[in-house]
C-alpha atoms as a PDB file:
ATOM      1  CA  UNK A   1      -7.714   6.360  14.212  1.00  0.00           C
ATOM      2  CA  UNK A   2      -5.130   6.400  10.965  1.00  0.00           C
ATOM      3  CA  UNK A   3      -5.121   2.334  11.651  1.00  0.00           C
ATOM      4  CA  UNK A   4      -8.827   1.965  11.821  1.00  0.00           C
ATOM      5  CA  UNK A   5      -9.355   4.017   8.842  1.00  0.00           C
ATOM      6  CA  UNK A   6     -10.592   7.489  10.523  1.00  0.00           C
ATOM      7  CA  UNK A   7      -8.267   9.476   8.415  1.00  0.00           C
ATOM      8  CA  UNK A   8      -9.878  13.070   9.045  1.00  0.00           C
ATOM      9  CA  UNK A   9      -9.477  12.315  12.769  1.00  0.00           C
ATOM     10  CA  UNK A  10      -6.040  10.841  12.682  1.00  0.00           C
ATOM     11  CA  UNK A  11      -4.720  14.198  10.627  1.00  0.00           C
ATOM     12  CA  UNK A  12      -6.229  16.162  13.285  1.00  0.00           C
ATOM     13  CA  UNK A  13      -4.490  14.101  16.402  1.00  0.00           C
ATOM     14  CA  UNK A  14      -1.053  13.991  14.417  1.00  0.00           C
ATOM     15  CA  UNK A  15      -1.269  17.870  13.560  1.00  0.00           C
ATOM     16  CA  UNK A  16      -2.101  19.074  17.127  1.00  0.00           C
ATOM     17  CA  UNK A  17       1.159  17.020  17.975  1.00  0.00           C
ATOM     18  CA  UNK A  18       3.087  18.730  15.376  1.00  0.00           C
ATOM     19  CA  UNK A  19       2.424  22.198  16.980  1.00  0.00           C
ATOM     20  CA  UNK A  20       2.891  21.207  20.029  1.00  0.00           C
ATOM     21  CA  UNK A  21       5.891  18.419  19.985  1.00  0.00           C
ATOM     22  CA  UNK A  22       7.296  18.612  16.330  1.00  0.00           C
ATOM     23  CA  UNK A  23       7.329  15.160  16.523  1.00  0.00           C
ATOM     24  CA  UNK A  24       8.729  13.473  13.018  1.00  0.00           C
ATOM     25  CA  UNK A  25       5.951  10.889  13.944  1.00  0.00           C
ATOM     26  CA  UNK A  26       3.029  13.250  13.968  1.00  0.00           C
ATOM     27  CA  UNK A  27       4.586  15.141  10.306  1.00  0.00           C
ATOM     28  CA  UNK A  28       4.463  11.048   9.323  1.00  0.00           C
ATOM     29  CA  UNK A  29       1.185  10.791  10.094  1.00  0.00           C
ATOM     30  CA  UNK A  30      -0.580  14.144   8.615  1.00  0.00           C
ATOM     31  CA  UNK A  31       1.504  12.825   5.215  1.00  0.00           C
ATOM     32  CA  UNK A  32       0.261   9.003   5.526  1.00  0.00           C
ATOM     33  CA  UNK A  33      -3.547  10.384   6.299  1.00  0.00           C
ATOM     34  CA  UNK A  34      -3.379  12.804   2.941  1.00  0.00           C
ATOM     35  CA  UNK A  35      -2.077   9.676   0.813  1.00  0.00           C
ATOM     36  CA  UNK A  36      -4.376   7.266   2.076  1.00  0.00           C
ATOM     37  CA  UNK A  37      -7.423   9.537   0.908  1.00  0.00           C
ATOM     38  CA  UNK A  38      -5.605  10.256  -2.563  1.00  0.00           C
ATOM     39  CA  UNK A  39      -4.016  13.865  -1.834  1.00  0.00           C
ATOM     40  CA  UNK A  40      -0.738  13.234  -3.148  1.00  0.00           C
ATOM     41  CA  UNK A  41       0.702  16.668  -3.905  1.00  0.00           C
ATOM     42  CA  UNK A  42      -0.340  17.768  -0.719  1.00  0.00           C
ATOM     43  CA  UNK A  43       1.412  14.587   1.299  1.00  0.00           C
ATOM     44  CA  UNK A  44       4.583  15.538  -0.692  1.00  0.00           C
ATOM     45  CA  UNK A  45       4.296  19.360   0.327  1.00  0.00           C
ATOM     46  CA  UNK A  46       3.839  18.190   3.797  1.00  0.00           C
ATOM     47  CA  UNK A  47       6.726  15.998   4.051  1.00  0.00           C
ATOM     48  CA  UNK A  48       9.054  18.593   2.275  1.00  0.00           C
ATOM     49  CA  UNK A  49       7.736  21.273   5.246  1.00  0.00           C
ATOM     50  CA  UNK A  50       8.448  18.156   7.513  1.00  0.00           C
ATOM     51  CA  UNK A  51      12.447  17.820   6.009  1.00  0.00           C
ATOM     52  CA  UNK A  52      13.023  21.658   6.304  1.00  0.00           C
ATOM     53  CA  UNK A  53      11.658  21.787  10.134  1.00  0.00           C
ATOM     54  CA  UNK A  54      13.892  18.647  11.246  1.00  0.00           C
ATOM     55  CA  UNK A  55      16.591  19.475   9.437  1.00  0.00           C
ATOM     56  CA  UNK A  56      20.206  19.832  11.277  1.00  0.00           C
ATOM     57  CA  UNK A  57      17.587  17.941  14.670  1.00  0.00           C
ATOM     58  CA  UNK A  58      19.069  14.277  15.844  1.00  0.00           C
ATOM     59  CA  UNK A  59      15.708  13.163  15.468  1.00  0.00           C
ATOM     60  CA  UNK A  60      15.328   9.564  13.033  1.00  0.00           C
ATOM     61  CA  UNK A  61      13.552  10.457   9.780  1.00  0.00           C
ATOM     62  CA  UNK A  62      12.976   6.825   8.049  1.00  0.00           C
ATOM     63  CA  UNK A  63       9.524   7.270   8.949  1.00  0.00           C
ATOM     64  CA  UNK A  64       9.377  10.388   6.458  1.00  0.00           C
ATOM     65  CA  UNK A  65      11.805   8.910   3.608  1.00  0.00           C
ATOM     66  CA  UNK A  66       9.334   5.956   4.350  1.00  0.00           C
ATOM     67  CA  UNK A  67       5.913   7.838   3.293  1.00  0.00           C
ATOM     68  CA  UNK A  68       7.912   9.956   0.431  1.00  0.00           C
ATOM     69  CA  UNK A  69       8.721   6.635  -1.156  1.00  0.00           C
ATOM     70  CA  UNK A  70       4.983   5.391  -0.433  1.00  0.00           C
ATOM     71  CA  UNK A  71       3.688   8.471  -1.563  1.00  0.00           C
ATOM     72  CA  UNK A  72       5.824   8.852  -4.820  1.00  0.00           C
ATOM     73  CA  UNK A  73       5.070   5.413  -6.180  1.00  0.00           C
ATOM     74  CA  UNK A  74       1.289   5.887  -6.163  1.00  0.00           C
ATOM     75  CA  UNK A  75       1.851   8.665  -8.501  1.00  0.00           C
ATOM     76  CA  UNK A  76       4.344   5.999 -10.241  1.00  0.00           C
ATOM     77  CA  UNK A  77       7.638   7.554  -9.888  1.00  0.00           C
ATOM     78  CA  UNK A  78       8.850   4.162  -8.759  1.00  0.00           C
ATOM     79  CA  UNK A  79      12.662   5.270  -9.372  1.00  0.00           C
ATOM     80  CA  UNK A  80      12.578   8.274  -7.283  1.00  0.00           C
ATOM     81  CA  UNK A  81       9.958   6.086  -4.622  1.00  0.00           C
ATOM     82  CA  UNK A  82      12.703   3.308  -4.156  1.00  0.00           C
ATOM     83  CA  UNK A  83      15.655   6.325  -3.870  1.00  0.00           C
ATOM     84  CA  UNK A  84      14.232   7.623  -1.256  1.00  0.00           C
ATOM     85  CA  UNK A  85      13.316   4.580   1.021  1.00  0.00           C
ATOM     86  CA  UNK A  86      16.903   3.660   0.450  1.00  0.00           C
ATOM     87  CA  UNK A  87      18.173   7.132   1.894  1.00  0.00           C
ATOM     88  CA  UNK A  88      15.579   6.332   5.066  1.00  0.00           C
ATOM     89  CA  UNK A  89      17.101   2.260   5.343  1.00  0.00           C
ATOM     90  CA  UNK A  90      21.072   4.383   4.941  1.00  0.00           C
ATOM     91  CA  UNK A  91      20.143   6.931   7.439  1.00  0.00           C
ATOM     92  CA  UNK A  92      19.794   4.095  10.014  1.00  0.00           C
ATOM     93  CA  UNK A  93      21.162   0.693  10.773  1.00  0.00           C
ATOM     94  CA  UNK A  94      18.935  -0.465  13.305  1.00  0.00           C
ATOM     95  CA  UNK A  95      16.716  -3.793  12.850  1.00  0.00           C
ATOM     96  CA  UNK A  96      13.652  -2.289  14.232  1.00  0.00           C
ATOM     97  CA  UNK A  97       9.729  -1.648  12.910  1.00  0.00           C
ATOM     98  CA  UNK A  98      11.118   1.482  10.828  1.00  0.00           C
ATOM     99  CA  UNK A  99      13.804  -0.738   8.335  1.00  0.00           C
ATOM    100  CA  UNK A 100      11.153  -3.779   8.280  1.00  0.00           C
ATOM    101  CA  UNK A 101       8.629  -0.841   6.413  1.00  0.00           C
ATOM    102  CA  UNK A 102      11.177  -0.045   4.595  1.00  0.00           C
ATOM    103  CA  UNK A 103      11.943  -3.037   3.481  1.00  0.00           C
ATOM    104  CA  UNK A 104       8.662  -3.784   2.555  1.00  0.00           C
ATOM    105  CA  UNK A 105       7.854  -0.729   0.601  1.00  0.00           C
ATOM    106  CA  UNK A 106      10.809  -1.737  -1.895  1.00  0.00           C
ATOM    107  CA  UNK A 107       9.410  -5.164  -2.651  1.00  0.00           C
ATOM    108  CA  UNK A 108       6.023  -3.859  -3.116  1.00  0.00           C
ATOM    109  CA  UNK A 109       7.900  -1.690  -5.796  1.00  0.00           C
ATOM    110  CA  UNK A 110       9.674  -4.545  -6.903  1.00  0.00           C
ATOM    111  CA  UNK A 111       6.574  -6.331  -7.463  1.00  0.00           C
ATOM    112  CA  UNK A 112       5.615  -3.446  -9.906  1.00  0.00           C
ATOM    113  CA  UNK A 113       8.808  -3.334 -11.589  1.00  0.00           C
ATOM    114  CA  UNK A 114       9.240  -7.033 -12.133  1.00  0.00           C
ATOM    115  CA  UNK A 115      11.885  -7.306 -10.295  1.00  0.00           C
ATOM    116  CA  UNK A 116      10.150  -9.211  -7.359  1.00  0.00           C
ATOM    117  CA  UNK A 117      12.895 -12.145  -6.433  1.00  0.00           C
ATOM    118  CA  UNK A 118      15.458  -9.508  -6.128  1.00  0.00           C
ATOM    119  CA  UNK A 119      13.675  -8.503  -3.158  1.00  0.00           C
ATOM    120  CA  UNK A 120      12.455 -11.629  -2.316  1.00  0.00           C
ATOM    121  CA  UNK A 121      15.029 -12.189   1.085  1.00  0.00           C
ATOM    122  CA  UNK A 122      14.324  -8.507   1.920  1.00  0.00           C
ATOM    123  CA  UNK A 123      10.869  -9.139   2.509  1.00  0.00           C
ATOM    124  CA  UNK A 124      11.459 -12.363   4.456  1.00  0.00           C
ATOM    125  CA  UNK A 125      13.885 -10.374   6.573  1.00  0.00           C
ATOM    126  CA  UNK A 126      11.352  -7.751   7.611  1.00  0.00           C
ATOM    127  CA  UNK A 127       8.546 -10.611   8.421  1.00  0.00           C
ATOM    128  CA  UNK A 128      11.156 -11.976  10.494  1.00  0.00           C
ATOM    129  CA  UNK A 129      11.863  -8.195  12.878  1.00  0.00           C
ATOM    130  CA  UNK A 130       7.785  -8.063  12.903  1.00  0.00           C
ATOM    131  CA  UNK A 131       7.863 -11.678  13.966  1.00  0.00           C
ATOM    132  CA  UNK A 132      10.323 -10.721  16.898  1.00  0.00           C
ATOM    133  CA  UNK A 133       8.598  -8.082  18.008  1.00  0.00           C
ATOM    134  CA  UNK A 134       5.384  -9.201  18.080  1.00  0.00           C
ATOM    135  CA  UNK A 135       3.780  -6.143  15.722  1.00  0.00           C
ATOM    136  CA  UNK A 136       0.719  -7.766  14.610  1.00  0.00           C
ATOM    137  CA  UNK A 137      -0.148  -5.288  12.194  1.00  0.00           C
ATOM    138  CA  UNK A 138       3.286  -5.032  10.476  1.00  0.00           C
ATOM    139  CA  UNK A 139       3.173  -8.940  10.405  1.00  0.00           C
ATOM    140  CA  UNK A 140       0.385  -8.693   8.072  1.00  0.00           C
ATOM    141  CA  UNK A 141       1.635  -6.343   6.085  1.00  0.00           C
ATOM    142  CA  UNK A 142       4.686  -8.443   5.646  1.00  0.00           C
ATOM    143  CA  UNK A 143       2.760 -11.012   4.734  1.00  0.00           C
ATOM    144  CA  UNK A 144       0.832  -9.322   1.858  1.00  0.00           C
ATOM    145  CA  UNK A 145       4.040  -7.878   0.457  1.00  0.00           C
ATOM    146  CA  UNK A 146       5.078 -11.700   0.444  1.00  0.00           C
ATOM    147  CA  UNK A 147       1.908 -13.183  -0.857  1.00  0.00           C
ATOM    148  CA  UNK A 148       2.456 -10.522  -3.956  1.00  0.00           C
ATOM    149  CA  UNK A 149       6.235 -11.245  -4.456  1.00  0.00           C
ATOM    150  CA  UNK A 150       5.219 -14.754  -4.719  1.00  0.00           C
ATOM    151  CA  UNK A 151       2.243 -14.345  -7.311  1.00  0.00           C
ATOM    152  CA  UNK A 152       4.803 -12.417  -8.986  1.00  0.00           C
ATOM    153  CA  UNK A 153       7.217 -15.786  -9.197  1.00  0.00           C
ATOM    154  CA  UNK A 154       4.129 -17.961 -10.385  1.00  0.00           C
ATOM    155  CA  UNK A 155       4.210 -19.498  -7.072  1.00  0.00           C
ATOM    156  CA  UNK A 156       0.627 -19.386  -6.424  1.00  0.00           C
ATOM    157  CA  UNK A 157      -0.109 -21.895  -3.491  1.00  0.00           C
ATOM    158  CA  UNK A 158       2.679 -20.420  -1.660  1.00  0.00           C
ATOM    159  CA  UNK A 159       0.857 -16.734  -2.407  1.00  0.00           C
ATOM    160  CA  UNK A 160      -2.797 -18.247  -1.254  1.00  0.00           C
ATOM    161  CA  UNK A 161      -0.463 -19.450   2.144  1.00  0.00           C
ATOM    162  CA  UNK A 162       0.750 -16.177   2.931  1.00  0.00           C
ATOM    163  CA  UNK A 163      -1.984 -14.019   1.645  1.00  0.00           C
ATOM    164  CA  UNK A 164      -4.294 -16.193   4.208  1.00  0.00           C
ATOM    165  CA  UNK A 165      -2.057 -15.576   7.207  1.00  0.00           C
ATOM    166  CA  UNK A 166      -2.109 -11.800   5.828  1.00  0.00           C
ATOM    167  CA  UNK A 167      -5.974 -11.477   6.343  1.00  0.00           C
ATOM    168  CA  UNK A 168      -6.225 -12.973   9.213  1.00  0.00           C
ATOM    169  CA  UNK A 169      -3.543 -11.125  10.599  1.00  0.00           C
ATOM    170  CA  UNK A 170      -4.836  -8.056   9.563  1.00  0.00           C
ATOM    171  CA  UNK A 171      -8.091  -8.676  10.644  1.00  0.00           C
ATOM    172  CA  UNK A 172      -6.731  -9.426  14.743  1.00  0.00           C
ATOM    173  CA  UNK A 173      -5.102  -6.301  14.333  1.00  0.00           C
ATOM    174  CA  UNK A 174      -7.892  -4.453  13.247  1.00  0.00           C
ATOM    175  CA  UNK A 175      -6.007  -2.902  10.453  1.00  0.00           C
ATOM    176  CA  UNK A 176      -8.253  -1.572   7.692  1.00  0.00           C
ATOM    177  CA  UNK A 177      -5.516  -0.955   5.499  1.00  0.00           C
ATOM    178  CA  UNK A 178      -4.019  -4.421   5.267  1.00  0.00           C
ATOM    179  CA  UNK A 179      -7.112  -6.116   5.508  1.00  0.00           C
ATOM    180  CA  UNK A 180      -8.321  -4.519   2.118  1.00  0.00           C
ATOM    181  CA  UNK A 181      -4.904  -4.718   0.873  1.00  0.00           C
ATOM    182  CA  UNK A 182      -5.016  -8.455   1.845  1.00  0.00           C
ATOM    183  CA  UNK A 183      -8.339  -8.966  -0.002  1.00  0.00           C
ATOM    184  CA  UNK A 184      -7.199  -7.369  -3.249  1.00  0.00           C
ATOM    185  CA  UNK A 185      -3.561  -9.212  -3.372  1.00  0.00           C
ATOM    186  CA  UNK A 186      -5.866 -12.485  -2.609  1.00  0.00           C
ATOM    187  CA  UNK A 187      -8.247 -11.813  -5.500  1.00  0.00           C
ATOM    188  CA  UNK A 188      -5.137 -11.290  -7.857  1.00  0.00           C
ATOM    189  CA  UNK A 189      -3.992 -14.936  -6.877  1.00  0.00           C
ATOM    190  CA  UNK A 190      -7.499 -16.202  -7.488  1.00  0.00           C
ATOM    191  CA  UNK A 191      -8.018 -14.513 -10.772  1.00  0.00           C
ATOM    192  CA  UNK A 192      -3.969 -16.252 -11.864  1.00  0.00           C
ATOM    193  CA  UNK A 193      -5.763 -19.539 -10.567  1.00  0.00           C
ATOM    194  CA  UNK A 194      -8.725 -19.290 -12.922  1.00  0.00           C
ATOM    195  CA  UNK A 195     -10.954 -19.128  -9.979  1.00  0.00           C
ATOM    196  CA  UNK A 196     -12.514 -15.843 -11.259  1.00  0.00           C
ATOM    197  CA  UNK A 197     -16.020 -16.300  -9.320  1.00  0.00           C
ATOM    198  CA  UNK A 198     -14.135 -16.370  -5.499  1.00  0.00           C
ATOM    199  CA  UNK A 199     -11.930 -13.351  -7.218  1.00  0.00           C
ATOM    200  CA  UNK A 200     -14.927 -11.307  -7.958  1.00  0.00           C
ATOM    201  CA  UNK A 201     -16.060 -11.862  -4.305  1.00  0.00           C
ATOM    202  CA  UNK A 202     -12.583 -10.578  -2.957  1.00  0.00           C
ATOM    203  CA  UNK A 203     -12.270  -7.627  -5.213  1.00  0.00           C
ATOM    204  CA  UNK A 204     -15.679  -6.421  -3.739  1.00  0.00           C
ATOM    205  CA  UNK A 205     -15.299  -7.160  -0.566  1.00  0.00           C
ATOM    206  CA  UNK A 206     -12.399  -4.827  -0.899  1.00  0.00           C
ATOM    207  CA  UNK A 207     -14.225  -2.619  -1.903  1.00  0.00           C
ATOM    208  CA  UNK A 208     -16.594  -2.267   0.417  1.00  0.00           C
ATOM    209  CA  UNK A 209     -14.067  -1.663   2.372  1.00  0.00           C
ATOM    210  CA  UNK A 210     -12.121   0.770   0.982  1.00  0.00           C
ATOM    211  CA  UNK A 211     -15.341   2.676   0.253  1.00  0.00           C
ATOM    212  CA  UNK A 212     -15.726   2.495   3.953  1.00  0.00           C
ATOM    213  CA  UNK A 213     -12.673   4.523   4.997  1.00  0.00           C
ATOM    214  CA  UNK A 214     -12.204   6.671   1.891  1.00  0.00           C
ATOM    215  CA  UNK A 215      -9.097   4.952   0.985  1.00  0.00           C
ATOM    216  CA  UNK A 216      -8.831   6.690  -2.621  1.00  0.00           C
ATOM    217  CA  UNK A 217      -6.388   4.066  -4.188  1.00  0.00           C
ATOM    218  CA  UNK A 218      -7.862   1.165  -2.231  1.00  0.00           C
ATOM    219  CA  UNK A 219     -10.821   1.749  -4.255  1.00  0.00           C
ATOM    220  CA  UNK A 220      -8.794   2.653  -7.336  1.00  0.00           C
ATOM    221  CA  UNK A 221      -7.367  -0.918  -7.423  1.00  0.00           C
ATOM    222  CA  UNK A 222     -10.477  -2.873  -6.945  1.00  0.00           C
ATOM    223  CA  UNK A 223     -11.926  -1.636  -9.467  1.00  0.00           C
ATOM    224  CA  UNK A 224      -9.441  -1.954 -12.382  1.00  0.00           C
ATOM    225  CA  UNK A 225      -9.160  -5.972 -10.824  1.00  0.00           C
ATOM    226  CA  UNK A 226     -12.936  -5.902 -11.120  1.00  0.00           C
ATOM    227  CA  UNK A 227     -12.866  -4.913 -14.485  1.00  0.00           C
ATOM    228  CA  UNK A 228     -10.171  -7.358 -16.158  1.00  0.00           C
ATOM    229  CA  UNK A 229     -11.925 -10.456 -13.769  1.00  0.00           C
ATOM    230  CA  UNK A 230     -15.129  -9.528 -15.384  1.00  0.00           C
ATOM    231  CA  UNK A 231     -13.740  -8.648 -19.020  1.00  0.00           C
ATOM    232  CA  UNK A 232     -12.169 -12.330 -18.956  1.00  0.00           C
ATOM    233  CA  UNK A 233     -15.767 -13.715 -17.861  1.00  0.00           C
ATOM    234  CA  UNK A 234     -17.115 -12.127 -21.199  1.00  0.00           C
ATOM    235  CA  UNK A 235     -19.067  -9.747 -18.738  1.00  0.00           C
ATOM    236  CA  UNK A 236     -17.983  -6.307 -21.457  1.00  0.00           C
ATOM    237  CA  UNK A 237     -20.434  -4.313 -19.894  1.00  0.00           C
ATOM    238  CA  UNK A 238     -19.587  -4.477 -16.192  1.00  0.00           C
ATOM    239  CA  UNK A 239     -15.387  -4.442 -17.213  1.00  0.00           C
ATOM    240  CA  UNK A 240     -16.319  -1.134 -18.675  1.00  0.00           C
ATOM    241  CA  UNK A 241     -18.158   0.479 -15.883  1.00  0.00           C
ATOM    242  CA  UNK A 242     -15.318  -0.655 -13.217  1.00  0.00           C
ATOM    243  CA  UNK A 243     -13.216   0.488 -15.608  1.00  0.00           C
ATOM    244  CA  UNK A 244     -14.938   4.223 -15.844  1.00  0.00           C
ATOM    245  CA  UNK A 245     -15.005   4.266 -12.453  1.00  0.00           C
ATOM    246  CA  UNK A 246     -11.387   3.746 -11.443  1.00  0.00           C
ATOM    247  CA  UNK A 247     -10.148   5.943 -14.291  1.00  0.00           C
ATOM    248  CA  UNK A 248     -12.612   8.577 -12.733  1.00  0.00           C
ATOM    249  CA  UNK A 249     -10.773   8.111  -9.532  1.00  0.00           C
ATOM    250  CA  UNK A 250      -7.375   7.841 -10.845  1.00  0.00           C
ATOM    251  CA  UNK A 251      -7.596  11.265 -12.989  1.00  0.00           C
ATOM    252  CA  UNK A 252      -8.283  13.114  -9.816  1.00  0.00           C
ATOM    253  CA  UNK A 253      -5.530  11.310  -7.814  1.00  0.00           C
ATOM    254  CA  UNK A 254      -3.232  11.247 -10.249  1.00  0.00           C
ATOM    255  CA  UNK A 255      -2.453   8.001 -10.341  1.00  0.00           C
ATOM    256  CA  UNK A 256      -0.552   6.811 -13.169  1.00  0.00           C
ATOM    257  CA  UNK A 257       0.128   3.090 -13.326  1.00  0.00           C
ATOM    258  CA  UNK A 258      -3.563   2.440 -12.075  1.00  0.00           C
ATOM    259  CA  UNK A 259      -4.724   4.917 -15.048  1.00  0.00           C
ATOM    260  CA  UNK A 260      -2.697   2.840 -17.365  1.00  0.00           C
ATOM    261  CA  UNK A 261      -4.440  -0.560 -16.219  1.00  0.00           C
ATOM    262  CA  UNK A 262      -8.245   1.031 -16.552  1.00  0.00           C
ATOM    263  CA  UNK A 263      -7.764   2.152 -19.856  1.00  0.00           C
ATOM    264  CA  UNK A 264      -6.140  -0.993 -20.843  1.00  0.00           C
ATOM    265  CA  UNK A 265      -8.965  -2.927 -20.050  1.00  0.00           C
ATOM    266  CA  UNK A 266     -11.112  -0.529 -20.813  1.00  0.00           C
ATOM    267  CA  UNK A 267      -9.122  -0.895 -24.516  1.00  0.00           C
END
């Protein structure tokens, strides 16, 4: 359900296993469903509840280091979000599905920091564990991570490759997530290529989709992109009302750096 995008359902499942397991999976889950439909405070909350009921257990937290670093850098705390996915990559040494999200999360955050060929061979590293274990669905996401890092580095055709593989990827896996995701990073590489028309179409297709599953910042992001494609196409009119919208979204979620973009356009 959480991949598909039924995020109601997928917070049920994961809290019935909670109560009955404990499971640091199912305490992952509840806190991925709440940030996925923009309740950040109260994904935080549940991880910290999460901490305090595994503490002094054996059991491997990276996936909960992994979703308070997620969580924290939608609300821009980038410093603290990259902190504590390093904790969850120290806390473990295996080169499994767990370190190759972890991995990932930092470039994403190294994308918004500038500092994206620092994490450049990180990235590549976690494609690679995906690759071996044949997680389709992690595969695209490395793949979208690396499609950014390289629109990043003004490596566009190299971006279009992977952001391609990305979609499709994410697509066979039936991953709602990624396959937005994939749209948006692919209509930021159009938009740096001047082709603003096929970016439009990608932003909206995004969000469609993101309207779809209620995925707050999913929508958040399309429309600030919607708004700067159209404000460079002379199009004032519909910048500004993408622009309304996402800071209308954004104030409720609390979403800083996304708040920041609207009202620069909207500026």
């Amino acid at each position: 359900h959480e991949l598909v995008g039924n995020y109601d359902e997928a917070r049920r499942l994961h809290e019935e296993v909670r109560d009955l397991t404990g499971d640091v999976r199912a305490w992952r889950g509840i806190a991925a469903a709440l940030r996925k439909q923009g309740h950040y405070p109260e994904a935080l909350a549940s991880l910290d509840a999460a901490f305090v009921a595994t503490e002094g257990a054996a059991a491997d937290l990276r996936p909960l280091w992994l979703e308070r670093g997620w969580t924290l850098s939608m609300l821009g705390h980038t410093r603290d979000a990259a902190a504590a996915l390093r904790t969850g990559l120290a806390s473990n040494g295996r080169e499994d599905a767990w370190t190759a999200r972890l991995l990932l999360e930092l470039g994403r955050i190294a994308a918004v920091t500038g500092t994206a060929a620092d994490a450049l061979e990180d990235v590549l590293a976690a494609g690679r564990i995906f690759d071996r274990i044949a997680d389709t669905s992690g595969h695209a996401t490395a793949l979208r991570v690396l499609g950014g890092l390289y629109d990043d580095l003004e490596r566009y055709d190299e971006a279009a490759g992977a952001l391609g593989g990305a979609l499709a990827a994410a697509e066979r896996a039936g991953n709602a997530e990624e396959l937005g995701g994939s749209l948006i990073n692919l209509g930021v590489t159009q938009t740096h290529r001047g082709e603003l028309d096929s970016a439009v179409s990608l932003n909206l297709r995004a969000l469609a989709e993101f309207e779809r599953i209620g995925h707050v910042s999913g929508r958040a992001v399309a429309h600030v992109n919607l708004g700067d494609i159209l404000a460079r196409q002379g199009d004032y009119g519909g910048a500004m009302e993408h622009a309304e919208r996402a800071l209308a979204i954004t104030a409720s979620a609390g979403h800083q750096l996304l708040m920041a973009d609207a009202l620069k356009t909207k500026a």
